[in-house]
Protein backbone atom coordinates (compact mmCIF):
# COMPACT_ATOMS: atom_id res chain seq x y z
CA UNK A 1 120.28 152.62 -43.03
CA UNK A 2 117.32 153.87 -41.14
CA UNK A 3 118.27 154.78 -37.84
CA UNK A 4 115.27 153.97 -36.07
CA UNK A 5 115.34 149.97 -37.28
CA UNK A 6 119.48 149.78 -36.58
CA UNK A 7 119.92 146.51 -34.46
CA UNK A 8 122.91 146.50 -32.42
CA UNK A 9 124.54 144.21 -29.68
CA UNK A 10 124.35 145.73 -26.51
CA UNK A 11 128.28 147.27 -25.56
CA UNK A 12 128.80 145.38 -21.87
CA UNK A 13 132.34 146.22 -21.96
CA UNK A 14 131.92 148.96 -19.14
CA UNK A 15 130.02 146.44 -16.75
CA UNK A 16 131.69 144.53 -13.86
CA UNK A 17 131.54 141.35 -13.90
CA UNK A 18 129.01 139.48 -10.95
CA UNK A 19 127.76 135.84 -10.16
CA UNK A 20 124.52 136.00 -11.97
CA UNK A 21 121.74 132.97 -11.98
CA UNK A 22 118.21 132.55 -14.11
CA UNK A 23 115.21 130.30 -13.97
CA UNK A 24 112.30 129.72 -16.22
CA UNK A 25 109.69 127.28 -16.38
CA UNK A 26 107.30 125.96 -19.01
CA UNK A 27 104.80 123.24 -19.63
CA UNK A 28 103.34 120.72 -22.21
CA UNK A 29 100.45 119.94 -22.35
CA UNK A 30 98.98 116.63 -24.00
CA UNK A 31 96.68 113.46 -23.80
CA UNK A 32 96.51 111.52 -20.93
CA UNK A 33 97.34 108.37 -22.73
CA UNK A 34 100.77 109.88 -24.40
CA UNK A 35 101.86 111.20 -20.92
CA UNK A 36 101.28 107.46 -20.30
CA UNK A 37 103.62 106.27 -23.21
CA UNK A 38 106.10 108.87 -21.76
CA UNK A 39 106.17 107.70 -18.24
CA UNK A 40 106.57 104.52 -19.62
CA UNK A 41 109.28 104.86 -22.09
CA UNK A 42 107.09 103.70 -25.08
CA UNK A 43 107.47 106.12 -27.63
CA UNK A 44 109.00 105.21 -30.71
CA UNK A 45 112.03 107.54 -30.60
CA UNK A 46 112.88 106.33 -27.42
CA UNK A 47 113.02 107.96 -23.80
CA UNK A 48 111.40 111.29 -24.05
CA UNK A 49 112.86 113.24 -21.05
CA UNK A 50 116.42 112.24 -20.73
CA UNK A 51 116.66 113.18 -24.78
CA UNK A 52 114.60 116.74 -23.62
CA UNK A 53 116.99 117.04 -20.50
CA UNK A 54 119.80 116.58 -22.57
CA UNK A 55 118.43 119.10 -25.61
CA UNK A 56 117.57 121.90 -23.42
CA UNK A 57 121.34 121.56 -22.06
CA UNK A 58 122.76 121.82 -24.82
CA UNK A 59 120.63 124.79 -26.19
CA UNK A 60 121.43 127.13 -23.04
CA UNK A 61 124.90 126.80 -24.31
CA UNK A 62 124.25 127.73 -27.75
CA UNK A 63 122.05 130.41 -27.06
CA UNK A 64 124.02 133.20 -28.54
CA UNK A 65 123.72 130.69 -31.77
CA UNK A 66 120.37 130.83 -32.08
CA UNK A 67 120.11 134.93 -31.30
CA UNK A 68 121.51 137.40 -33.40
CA UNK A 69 121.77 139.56 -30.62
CA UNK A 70 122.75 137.70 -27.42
CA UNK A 71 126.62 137.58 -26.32
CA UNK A 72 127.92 134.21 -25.62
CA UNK A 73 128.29 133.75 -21.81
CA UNK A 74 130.88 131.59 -19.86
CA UNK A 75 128.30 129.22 -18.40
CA UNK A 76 129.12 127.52 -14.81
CA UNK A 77 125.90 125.25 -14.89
CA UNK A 78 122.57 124.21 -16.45
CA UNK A 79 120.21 122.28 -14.97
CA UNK A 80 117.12 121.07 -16.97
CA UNK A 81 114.12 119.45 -14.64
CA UNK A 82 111.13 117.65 -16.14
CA UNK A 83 108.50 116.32 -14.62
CA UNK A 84 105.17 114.78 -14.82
CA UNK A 85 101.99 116.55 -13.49
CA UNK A 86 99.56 113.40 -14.35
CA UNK A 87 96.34 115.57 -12.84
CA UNK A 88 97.39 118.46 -15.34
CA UNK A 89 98.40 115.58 -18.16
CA UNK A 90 101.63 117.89 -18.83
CA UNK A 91 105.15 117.37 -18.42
CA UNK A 92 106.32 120.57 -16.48
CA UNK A 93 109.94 122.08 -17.24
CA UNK A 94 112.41 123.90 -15.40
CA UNK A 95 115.64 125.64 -16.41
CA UNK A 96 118.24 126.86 -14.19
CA UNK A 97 121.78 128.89 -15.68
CA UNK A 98 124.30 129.82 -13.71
CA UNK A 99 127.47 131.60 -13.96
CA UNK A 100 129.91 135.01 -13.75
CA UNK A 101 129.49 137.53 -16.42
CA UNK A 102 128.80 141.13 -17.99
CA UNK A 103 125.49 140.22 -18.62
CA UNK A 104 122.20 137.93 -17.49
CA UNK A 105 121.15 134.19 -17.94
CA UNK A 106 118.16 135.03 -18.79
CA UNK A 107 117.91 134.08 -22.65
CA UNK A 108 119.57 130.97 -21.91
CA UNK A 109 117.12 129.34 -18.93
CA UNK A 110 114.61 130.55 -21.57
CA UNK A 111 115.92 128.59 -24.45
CA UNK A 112 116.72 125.62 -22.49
CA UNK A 113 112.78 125.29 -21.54
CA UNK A 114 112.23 126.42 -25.15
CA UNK A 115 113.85 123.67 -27.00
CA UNK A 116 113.25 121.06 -24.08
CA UNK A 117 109.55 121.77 -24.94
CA UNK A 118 109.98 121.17 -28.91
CA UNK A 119 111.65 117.78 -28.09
CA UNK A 120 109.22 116.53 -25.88
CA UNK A 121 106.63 117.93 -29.13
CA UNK A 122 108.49 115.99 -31.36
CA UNK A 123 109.06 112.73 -30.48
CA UNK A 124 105.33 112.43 -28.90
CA UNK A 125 103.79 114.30 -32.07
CA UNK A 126 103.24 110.84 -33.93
CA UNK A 127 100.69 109.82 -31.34
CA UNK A 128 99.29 113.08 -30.15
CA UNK A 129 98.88 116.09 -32.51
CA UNK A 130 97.47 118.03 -30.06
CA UNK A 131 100.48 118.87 -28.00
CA UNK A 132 100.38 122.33 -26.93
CA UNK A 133 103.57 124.39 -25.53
CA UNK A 134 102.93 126.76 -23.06
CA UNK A 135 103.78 129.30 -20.31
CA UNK A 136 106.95 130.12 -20.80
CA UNK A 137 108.34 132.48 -18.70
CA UNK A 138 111.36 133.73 -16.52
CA UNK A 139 110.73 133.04 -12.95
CA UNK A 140 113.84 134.41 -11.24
CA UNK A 141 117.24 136.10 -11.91
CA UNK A 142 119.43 137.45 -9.61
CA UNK A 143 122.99 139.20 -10.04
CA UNK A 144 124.11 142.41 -12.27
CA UNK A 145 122.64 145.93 -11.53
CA UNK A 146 119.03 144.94 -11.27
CA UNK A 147 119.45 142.50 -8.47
CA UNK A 148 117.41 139.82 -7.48
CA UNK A 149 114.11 139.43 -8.88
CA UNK A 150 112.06 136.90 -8.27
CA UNK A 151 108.95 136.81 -10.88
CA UNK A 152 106.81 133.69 -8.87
């Protein structure tokens, strides 16, 4: 195999174990009038952001499913925030992961926006094809050699 396109999960087996927490945030953005059917629970597959809440959940704990190369992480917590910015006609998203390991959050506040994003896409898609997903991005993480950094 070429050497220079090996792939390889990072060896963490030498670093000590610290309370480590990440946030990201993302946003979708869509017609006025669908926000509307959101906010009022009138989309045909039902409530949009309890199912989105509970998606992105469930994703940060599958994370190392979904990425070849990501170790699967004792999670503590996940909190998964949406809400309505009617000026912006977006629903706004925030992830937070928390918990002790070898190794950051990061990946996992990242897919919980992620895949909270594609839910609120799908079940609004059959009235509004113009959804658009966008700015995700890590905001903070703290813990592990790096420290605290806080990105906005």
């Amino acid at each position: 195999m070429n050497k220079a396109r090996d792939i390889r999960m990072v060896d963490v087996n030498e670093k000590p174990v610290t309370a480590r927490h990440a946030t990201a945030k993302g946003k979708v953005i869509m017609k006025p009038a669908t926000l509307s059917l959101v906010k009022q629970g009138k989309l045909p597959k039902g409530d949009v952001l309890t199912t989105a809440k509970v998606a992105g959940i469930m994703a940060a704990k599958e994370t190392h499913r979904l990425l070849p190369l990501c170790h699967p992480l004792l999670i503590d917590k996940v909190d998964v925030d949406l809400k309505l910015d009617e000026k912006a006609s977006a629903v706004d998203i925030t992830s937070m992961v928390k918990g002790s390991g070898k190794t950051g959050f990061e990946m996992e506040a990242l897919t919980a926006v992620a895949i909270s994003a594609l839910t609120v896409y799908d079940m609004c898609k059959v009235v509004d094809p113009s959804i658009r997903l966008t700015d995700i991005r890590l905001t903070h993480k703290s813990g592990g050699k790096s420290g605290t950094v806080v990105l906005e």
